[in-house]
N, C-alpha and C. Protein backbone atom coordinates (compact mmCIF):
# COMPACT_ATOMS: atom_id res chain seq x y z
N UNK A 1 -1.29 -28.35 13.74
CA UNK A 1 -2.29 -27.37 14.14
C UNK A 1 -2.15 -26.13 13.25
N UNK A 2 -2.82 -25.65 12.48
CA UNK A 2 -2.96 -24.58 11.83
C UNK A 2 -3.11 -23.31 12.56
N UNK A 3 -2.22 -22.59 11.79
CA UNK A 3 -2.32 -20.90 12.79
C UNK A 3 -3.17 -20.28 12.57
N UNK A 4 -3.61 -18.90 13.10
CA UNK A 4 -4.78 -18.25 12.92
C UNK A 4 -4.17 -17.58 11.67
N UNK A 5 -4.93 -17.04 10.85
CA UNK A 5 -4.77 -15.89 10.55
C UNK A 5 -4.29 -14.55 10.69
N UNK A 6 -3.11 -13.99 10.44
CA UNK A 6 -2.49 -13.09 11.04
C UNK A 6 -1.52 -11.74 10.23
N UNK A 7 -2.14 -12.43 8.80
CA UNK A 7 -1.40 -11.48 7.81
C UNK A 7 -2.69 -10.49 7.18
N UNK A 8 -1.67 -9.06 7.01
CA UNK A 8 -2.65 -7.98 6.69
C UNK A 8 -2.54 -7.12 5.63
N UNK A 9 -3.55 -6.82 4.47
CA UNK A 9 -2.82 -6.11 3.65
C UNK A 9 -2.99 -4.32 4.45
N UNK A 10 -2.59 -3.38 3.94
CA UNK A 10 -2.46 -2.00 4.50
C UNK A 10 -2.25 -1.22 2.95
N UNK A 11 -2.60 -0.06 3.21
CA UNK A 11 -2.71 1.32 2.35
C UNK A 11 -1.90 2.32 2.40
N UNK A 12 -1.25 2.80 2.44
CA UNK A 12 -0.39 4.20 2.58
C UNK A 12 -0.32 5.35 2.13
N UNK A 13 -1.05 6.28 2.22
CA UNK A 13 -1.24 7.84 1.73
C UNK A 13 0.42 8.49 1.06
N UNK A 14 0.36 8.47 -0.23
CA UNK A 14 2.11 9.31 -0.50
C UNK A 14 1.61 10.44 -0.71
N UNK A 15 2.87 11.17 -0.30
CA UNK A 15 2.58 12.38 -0.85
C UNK A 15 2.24 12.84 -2.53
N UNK A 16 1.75 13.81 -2.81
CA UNK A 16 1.59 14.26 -4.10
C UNK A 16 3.37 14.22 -4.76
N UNK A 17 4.53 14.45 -4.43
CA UNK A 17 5.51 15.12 -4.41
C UNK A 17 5.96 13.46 -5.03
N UNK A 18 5.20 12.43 -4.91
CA UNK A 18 5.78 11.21 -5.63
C UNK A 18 5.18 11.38 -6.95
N UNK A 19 4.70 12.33 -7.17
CA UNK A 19 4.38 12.07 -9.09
C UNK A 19 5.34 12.69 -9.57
N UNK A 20 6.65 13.38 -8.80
CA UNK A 20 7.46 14.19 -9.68
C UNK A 20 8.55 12.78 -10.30
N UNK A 21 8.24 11.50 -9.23
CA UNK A 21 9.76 10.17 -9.53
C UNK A 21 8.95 9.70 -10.62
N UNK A 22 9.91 9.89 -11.88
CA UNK A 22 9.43 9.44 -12.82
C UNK A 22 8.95 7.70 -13.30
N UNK A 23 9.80 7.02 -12.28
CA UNK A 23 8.96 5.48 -12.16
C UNK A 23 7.74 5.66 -11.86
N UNK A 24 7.32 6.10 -10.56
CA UNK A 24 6.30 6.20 -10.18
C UNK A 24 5.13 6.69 -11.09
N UNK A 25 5.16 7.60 -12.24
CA UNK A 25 4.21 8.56 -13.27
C UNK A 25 4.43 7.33 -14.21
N UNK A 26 5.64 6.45 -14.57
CA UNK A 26 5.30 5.39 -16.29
C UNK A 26 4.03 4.72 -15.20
N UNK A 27 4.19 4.33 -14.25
CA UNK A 27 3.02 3.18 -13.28
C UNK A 27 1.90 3.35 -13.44
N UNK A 28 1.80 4.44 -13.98
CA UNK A 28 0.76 5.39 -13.58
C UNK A 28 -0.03 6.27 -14.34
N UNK A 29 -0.35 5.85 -15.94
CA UNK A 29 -0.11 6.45 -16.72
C UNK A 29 -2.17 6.96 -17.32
N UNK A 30 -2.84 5.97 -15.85
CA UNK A 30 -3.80 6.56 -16.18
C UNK A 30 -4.50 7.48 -14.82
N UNK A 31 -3.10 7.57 -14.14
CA UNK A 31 -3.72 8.65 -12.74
C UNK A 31 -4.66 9.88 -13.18
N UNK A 32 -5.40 9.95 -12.27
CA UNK A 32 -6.02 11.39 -12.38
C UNK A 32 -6.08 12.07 -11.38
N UNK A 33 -5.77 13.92 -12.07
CA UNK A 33 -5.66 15.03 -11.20
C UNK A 33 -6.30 14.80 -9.68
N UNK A 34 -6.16 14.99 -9.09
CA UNK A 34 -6.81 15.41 -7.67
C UNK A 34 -6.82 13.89 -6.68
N UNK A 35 -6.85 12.57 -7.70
CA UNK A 35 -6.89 10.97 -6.56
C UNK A 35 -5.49 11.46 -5.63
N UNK A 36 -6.12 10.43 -4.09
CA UNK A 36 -4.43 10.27 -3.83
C UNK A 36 -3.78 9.02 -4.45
N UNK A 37 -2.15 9.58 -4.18
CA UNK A 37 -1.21 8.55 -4.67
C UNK A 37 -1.34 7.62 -3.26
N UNK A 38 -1.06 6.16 -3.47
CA UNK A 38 -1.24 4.97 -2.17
C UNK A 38 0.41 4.17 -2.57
N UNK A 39 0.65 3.78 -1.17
CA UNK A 39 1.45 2.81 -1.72
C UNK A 39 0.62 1.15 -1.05
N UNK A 40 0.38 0.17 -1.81
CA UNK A 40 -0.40 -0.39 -1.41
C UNK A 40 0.90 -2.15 -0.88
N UNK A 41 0.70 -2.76 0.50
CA UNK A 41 1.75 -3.69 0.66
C UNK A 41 0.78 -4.85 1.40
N UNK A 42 1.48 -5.90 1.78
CA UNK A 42 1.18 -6.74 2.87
C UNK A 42 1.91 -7.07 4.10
N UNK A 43 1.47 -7.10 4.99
CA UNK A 43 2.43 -7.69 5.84
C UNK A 43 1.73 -9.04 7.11
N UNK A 44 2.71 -9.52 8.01
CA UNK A 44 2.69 -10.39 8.97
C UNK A 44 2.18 -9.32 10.28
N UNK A 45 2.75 -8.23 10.45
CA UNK A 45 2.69 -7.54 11.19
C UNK A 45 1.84 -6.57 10.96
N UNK A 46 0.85 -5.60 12.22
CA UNK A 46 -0.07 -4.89 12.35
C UNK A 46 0.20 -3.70 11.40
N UNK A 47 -0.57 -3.05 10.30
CA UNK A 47 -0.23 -1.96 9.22
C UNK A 47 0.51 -0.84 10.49
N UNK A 48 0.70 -0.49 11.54
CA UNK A 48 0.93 0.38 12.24
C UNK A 48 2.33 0.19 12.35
N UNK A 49 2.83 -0.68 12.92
CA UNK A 49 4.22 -1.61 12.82
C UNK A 49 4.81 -1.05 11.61
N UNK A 50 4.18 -1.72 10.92
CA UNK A 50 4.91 -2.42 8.83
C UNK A 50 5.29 -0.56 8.73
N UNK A 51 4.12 0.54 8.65
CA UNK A 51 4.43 1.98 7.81
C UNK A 51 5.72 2.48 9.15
N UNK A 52 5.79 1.94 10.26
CA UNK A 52 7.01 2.51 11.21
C UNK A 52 8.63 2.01 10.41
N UNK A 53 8.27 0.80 10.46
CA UNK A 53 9.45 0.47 9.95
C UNK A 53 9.92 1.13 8.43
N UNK A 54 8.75 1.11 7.33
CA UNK A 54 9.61 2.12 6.64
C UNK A 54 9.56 3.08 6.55
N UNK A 55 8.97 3.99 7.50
CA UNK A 55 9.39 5.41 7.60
C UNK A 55 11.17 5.43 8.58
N UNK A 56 11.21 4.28 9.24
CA UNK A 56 12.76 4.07 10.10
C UNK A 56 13.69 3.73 8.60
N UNK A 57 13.15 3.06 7.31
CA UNK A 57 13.94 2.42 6.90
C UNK A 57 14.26 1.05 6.91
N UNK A 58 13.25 0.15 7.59
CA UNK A 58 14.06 -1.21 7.79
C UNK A 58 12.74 -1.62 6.72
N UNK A 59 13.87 -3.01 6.07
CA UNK A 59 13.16 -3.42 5.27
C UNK A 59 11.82 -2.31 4.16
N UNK A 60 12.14 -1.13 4.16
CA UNK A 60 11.48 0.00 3.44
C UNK A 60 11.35 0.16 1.60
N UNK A 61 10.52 0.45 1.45
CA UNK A 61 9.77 0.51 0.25
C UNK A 61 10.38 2.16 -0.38
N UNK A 62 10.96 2.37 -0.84
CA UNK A 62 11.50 3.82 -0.92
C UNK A 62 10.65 5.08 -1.08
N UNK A 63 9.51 4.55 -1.76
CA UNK A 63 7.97 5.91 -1.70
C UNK A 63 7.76 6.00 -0.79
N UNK A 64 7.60 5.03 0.29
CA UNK A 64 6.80 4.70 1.22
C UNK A 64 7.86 5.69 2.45
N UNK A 65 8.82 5.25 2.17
CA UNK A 65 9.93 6.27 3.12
C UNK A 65 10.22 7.98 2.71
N UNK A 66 10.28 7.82 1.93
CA UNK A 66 10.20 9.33 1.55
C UNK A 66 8.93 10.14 1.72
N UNK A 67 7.71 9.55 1.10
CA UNK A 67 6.60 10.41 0.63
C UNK A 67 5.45 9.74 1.36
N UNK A 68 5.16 8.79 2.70
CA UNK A 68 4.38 7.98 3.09
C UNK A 68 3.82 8.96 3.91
N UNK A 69 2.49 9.29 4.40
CA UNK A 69 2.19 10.61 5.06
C UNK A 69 1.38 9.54 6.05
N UNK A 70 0.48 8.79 5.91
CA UNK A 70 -0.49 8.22 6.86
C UNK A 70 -0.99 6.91 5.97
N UNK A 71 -1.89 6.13 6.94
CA UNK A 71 -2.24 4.66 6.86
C UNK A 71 -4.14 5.43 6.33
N UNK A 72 -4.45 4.41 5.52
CA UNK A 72 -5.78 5.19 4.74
C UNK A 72 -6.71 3.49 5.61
N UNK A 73 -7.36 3.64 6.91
CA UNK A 73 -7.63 2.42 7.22
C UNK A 73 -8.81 2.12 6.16
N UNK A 74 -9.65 3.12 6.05
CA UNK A 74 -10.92 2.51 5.36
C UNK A 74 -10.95 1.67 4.37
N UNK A 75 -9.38 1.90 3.69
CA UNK A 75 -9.56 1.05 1.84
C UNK A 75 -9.09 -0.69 2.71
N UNK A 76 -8.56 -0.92 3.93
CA UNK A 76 -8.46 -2.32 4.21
C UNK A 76 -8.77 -3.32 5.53
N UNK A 77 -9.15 -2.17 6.19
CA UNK A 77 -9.33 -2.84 7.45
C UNK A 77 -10.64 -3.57 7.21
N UNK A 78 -11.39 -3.57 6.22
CA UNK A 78 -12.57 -4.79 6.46
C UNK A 78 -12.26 -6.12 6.09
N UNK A 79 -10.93 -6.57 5.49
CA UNK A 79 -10.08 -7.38 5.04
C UNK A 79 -9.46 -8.50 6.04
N UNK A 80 -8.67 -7.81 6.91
CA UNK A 80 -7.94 -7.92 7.60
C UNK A 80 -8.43 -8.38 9.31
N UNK A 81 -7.89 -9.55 9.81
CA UNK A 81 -6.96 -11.04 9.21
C UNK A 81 -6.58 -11.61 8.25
N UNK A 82 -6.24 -12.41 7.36
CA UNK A 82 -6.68 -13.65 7.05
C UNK A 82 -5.33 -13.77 6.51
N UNK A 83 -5.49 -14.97 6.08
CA UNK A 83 -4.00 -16.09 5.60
C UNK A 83 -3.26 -15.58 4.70
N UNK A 84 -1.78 -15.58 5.21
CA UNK A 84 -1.07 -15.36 3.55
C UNK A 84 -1.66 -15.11 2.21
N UNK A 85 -1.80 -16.31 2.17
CA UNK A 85 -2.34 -16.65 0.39
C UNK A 85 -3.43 -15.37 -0.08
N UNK A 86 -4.36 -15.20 1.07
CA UNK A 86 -5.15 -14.28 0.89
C UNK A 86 -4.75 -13.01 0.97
N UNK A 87 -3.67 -12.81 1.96
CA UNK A 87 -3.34 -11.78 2.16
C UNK A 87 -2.77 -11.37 0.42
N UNK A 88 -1.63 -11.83 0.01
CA UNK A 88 -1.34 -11.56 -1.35
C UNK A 88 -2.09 -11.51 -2.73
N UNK A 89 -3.46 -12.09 -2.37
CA UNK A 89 -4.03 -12.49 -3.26
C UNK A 89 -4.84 -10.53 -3.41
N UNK A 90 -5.09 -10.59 -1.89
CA UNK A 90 -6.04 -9.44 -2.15
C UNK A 90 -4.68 -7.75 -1.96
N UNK A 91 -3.75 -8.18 -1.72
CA UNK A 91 -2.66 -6.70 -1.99
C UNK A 91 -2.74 -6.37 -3.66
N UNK A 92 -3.24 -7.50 -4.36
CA UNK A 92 -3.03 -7.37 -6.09
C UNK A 92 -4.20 -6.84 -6.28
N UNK A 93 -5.51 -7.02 -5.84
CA UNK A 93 -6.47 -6.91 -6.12
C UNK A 93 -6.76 -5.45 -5.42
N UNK A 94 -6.56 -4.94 -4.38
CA UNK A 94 -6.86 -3.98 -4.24
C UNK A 94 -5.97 -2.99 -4.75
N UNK A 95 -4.89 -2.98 -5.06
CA UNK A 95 -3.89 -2.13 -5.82
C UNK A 95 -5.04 -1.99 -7.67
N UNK A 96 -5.03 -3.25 -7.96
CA UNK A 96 -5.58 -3.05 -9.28
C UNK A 96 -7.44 -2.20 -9.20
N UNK A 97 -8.11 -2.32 -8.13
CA UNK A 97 -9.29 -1.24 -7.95
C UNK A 97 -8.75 -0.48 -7.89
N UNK A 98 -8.08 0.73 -6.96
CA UNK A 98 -7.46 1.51 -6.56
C UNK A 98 -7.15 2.09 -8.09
N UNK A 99 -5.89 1.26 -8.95
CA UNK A 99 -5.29 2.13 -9.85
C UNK A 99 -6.79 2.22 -10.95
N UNK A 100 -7.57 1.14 -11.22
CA UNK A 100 -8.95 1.74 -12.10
C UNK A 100 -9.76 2.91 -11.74
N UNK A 101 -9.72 3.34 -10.13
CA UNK A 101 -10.16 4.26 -10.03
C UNK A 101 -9.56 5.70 -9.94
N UNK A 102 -8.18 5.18 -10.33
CA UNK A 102 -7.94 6.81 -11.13
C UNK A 102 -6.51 7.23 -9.76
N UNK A 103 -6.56 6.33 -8.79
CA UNK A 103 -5.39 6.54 -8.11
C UNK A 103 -4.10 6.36 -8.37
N UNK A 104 -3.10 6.89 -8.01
CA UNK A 104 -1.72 6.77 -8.49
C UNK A 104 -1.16 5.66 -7.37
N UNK A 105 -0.61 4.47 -7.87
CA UNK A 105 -0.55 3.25 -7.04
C UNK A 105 0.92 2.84 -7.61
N UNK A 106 1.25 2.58 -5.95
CA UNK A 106 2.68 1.94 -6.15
C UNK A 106 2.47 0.38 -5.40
N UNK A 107 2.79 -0.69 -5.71
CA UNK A 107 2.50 -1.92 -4.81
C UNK A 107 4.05 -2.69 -4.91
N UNK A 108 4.71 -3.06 -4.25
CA UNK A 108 5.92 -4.20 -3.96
C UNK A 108 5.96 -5.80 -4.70
C-alpha cells in the first residue's frame, strides 16, 4: 500500500547578518542589495517542526540556527504535500529561482 504524501519543502528568512559568513557571500556571488537571504530545505515533518528543531539545534543547518528569523510560507506552501522524490526534486528547483532572482540562498 503506498503512503500518502507527506514530505515538504519549507523557506527560511536569515538574517541579513549571514552575508557577513564568508561561505555564505562565495554562494552567493550574484545576490542583490536589499533581496532576503533564505535558507531553503526539505523535510518529512511540518516546516513548523523542521525550523524548531534547528533553532533547538537538533539535526540543524548552522545559518538556519544562528540567523533563521521566520518561515516565508508564500515561496512553498502551494507545493506542499507530495512525495519524497518530489519533495527533493522541487528543494533544488526552488533554491535555483530564488538564487536567479537575486536572493542570497543557502540549501543542504
Amino acid at each position: 500500500m503506498a503512503r500518502r504524501p507527506h514530505h515538504s519543502v519549507y523557506v527560511v528568512e536569515l538574517s541579513k547578518a549571514v552575508l557577513d559568513e564568508p561561505r555564505f557571500r562565495k554562494s552567493n556571488p550574484d545576490y542583490r542589495a536589499g533581496k532576503p537571504c533564505v535558507y531553503v530545505g526539505m523535510t518529512g515533518l511540518s516546516p513548523d517542526v523542521r525550523l524548531d528543531k534547528h533553532k533547538a539545534g537538533i539535526q540543524a543547518n548552522r545559518f538556519v540556527q544562528q540567523y533563521g528569523l521566520r518561515l516565508l510560507p508564500h515561496l512553498y506552501e502551494p507545493y506542499n504535500p507530495m512525495r519524497y522524490d518530489e519533495a527533493r526534486d522541487m528543494e533544488v528547483e526552488i533554491a535555483i529561482d530564488l538564487r536567479e532572482g537575486g536572493y542570497g540562498v543557502w540549501q543542504a
